[in-house]
Protein backbone atom coordinates (compact mmCIF):
# COMPACT_ATOMS: atom_id res chain seq x y z
CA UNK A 1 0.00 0.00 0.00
CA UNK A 2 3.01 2.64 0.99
CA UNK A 3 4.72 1.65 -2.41
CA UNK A 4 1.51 2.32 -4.32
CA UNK A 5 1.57 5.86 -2.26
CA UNK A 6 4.48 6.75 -3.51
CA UNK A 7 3.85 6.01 -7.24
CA UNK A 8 0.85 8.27 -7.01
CA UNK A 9 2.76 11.19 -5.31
CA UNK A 10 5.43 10.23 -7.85
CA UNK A 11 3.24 11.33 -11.51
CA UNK A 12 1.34 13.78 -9.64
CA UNK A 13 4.97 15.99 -9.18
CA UNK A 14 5.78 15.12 -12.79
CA UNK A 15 2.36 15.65 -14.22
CA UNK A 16 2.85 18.82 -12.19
CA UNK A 17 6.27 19.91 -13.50
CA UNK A 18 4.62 19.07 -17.31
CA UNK A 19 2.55 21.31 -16.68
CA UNK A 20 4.31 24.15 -15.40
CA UNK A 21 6.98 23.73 -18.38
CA UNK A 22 4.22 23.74 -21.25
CA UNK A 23 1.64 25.98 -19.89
CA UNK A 24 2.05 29.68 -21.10
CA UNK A 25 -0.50 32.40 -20.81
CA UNK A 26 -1.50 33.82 -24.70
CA UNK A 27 -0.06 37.30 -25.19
CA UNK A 28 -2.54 40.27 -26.39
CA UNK A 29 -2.00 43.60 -27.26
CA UNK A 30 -1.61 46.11 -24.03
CA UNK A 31 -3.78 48.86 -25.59
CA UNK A 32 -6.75 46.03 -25.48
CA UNK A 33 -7.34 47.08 -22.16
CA UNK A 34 -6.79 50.58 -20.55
CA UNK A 35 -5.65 48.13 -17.35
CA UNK A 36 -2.55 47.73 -18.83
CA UNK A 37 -1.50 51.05 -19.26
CA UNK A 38 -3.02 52.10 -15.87
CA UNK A 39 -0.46 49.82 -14.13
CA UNK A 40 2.45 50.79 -16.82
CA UNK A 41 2.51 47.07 -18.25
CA UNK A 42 5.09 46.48 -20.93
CA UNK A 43 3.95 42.73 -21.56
CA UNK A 44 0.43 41.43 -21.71
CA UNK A 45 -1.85 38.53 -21.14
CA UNK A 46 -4.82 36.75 -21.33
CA UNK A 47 -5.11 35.13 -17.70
CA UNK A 48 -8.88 33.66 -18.68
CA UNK A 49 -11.81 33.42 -16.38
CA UNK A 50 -11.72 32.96 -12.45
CA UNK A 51 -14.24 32.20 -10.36
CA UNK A 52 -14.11 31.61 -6.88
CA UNK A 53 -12.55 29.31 -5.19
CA UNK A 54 -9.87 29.08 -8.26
CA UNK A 55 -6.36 28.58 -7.58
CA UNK A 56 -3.21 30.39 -9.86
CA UNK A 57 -0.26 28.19 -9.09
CA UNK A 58 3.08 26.74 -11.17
CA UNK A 59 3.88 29.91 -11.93
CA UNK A 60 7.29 31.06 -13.17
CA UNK A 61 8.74 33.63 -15.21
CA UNK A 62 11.48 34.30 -18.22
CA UNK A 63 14.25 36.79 -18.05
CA UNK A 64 14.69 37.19 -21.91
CA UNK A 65 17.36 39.08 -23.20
CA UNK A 66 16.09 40.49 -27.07
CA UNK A 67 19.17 42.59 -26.97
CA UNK A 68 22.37 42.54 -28.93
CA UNK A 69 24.41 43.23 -25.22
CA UNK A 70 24.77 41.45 -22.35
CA UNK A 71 22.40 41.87 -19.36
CA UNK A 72 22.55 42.04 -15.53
CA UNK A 73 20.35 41.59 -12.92
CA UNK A 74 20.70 42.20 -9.11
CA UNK A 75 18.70 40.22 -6.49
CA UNK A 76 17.84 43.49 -4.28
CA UNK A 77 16.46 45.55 -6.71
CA UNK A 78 14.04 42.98 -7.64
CA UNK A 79 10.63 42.63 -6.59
CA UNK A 80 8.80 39.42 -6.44
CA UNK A 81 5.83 39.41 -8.36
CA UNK A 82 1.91 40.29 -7.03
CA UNK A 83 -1.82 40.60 -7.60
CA UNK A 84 -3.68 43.63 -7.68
CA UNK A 85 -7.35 43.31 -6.64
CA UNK A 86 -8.88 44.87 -9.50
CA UNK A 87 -12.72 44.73 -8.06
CA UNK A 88 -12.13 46.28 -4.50
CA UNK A 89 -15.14 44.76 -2.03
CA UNK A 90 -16.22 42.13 -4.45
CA UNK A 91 -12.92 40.05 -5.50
CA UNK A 92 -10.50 39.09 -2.43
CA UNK A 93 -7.19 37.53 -3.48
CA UNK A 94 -4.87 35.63 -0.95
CA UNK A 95 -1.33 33.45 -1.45
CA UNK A 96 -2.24 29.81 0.33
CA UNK A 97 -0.46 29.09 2.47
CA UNK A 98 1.26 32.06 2.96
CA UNK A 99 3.69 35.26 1.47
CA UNK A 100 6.29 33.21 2.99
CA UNK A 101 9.02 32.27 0.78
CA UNK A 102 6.24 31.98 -1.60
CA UNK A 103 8.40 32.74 -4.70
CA UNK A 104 12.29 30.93 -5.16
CA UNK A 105 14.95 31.36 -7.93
CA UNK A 106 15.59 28.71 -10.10
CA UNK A 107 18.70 27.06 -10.40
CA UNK A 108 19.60 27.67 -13.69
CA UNK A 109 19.39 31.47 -12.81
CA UNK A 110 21.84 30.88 -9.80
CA UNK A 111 24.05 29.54 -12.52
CA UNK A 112 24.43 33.15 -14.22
CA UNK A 113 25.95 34.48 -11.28
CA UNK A 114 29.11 36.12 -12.17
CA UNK A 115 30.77 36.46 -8.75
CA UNK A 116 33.25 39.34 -9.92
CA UNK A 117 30.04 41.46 -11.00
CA UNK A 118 28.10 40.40 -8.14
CA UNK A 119 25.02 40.13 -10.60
CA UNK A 120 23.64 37.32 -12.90
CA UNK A 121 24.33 38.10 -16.20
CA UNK A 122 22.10 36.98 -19.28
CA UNK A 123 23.75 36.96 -22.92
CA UNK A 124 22.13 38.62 -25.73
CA UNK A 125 19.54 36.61 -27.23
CA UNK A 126 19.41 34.39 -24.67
CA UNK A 127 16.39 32.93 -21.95
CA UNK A 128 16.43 31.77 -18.39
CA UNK A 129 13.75 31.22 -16.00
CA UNK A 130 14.49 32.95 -13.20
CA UNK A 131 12.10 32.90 -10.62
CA UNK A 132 8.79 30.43 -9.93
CA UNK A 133 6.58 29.91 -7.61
CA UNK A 134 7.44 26.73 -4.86
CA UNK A 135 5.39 23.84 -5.58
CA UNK A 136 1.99 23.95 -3.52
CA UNK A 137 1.86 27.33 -3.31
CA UNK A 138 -0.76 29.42 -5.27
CA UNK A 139 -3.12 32.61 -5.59
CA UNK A 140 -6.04 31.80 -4.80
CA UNK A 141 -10.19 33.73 -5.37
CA UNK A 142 -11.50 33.46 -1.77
CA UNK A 143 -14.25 36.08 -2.66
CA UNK A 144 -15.85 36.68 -6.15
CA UNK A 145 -19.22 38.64 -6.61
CA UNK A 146 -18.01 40.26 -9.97
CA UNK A 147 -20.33 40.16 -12.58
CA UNK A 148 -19.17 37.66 -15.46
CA UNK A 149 -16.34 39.07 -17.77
CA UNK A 150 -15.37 41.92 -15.48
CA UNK A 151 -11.73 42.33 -14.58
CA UNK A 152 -10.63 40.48 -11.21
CA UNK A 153 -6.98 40.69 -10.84
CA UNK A 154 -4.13 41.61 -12.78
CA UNK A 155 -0.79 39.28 -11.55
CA UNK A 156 2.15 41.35 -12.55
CA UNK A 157 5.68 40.02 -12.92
CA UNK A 158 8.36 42.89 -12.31
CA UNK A 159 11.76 42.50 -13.75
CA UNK A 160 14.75 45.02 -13.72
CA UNK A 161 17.85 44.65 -15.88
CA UNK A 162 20.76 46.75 -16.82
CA UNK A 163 22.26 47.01 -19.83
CA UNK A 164 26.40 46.16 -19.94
CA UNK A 165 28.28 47.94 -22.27
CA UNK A 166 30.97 47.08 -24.75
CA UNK A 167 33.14 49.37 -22.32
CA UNK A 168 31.75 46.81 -19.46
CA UNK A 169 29.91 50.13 -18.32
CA UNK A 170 26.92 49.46 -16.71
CA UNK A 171 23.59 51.59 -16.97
CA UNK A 172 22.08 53.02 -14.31
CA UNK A 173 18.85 54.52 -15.09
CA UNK A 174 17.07 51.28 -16.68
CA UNK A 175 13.24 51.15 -16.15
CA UNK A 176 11.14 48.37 -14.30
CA UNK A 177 10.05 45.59 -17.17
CA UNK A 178 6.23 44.64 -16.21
CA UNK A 179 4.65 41.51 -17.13
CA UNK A 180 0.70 41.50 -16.37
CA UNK A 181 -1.54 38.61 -16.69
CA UNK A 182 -5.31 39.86 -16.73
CA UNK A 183 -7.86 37.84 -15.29
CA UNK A 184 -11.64 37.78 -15.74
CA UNK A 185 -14.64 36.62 -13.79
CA UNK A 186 -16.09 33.57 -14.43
CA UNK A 187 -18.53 31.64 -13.22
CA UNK A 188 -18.06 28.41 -10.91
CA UNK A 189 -18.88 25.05 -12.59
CA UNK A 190 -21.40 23.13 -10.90
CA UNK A 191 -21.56 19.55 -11.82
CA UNK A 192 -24.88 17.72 -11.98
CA UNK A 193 -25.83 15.27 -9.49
CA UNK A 194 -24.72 11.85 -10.26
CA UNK A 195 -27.54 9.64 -12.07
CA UNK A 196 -28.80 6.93 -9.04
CA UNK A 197 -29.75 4.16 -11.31
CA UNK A 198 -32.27 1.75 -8.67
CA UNK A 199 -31.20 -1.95 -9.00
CA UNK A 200 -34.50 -3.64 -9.43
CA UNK A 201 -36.11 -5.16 -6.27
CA UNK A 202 -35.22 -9.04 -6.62
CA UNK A 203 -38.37 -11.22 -5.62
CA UNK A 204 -38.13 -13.56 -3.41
CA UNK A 205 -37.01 -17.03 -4.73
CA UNK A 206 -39.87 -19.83 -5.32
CA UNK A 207 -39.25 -23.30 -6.09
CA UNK A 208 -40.53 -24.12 -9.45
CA UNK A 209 -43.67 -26.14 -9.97
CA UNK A 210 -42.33 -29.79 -10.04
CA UNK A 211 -40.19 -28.84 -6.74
CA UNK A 212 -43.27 -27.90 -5.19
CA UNK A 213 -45.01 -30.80 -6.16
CA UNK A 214 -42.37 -33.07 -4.70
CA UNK A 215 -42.55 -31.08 -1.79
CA UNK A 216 -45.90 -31.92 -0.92
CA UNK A 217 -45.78 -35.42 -1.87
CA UNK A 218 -42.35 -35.60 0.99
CA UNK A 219 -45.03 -33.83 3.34
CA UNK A 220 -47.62 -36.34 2.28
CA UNK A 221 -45.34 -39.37 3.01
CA UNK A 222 -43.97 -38.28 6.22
CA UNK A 223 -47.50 -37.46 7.46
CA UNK A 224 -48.47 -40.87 6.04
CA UNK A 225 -45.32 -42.79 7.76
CA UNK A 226 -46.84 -40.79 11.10
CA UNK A 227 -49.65 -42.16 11.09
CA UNK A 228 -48.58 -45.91 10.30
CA UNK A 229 -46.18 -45.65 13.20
CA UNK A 230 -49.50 -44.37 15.25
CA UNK A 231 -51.09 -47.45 13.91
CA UNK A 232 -48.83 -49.96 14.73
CA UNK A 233 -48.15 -48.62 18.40
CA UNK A 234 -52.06 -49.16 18.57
């Protein structure tokens, strides 16, 4: 039983990490929504419909370098990323189980570290993940009285890189990259009732007709061996 346990835990985590590798939100245009622009979004998505009770987790996010320099990053000026409640009173968002080292770095970013730059540094053209979410962890819709198709929440994804320069100069006055996800409300699916099918009464069992005559002939003949005994002691 403990091994079969363990099997299950086992393709959950992989059918898990599947799905955090292949899922990716579908990018629209920022001027779709005056959202965007309201929270200075450089990047923007379709997040889909919520509805309460939802969960956002497996989330991660790409440091992509589209330049033809090199790129560097610093841990302290980054911030992790974050929800804003876009439907104050009727939407409440909250991070289960907690804010708590909610967000980690990835591995593969710790390998860009260059130690003598004290920064991770990206190459032009190239992609990392850099930061996800620990597995587990996840926004979730406690509260949602939107009406359908209204905006919810908009989960933004700050980055901030510098530029290096041939001269190994590095710029100082590089502006916050934002990331935003927009998500809509949606309604909660409620599945029907499972169909009761009634297993037909089963009558009770009755001995077919010849039985039944044979029956009453062994009654017959014991009654009839009765009396001859009664006979005989008389």
């Amino acid at each position: 039983m403990e091994t079969k346990k363990i099997l299950i835990s086992f393709l959950w985590i992989t059918l898990l990490g599947i799905f955090q590798i292949t899922w990716a939100y579908e990018e629209i245009d920022c001027t779709s929504n005056p959202i965007f622009s309201a929270n200075t979004c450089n990047q923007c998505f379709n997040g889909e419909a919520k509805a309460e009770g939802d969960n956002i987790g497996l989330m991660s996010d790409d440091w992509i370098n589209d330049s033809n320099l090199k790129q560097i990053i610093y841990k302290e000026e980054q911030k992790f990323p974050y929800m804003v409640n876009l439907s104050e009173g009727l939407v409440s968002w909250s991070q289960t189980p907690s804010t708590e080292n909610f967000w980690e770095y990835t591995q593969e970013f710790e390998d860009k570290l260059d130690a003598k730059e004290e920064g991770y540094v990206l190459a032009p053209q190239e992609k990392v993940t850099w930061l996800k979410s620990k597995l587990g962890y996840a926004f979730s819709l406690d509260k949602n009285q939107a009406v359908t198709g209204d905006p919810v929440g908009l989960l933004i994804y700050p980055i901030k890189p510098h530029n290096i320069m041939e001269s190994w100069e590095i710029t100082v006055e590089d502006t916050e990259h934002k990331e935003c996800v927009l998500f809509t409300s949606g309604k909660k699916e409620v599945s029907a009732p499972p169909v009761v099918v009634e297993k037909p009464k089963q009558l009770p069992k009755t001995w077919p007709e010849e039985m039944f005559i044979v029956a009453l002939f062994a009654i017959a003949l014991l009654a009839g061996l009765g009396i001859s005994k009664i006979t005989k002691k008389v």
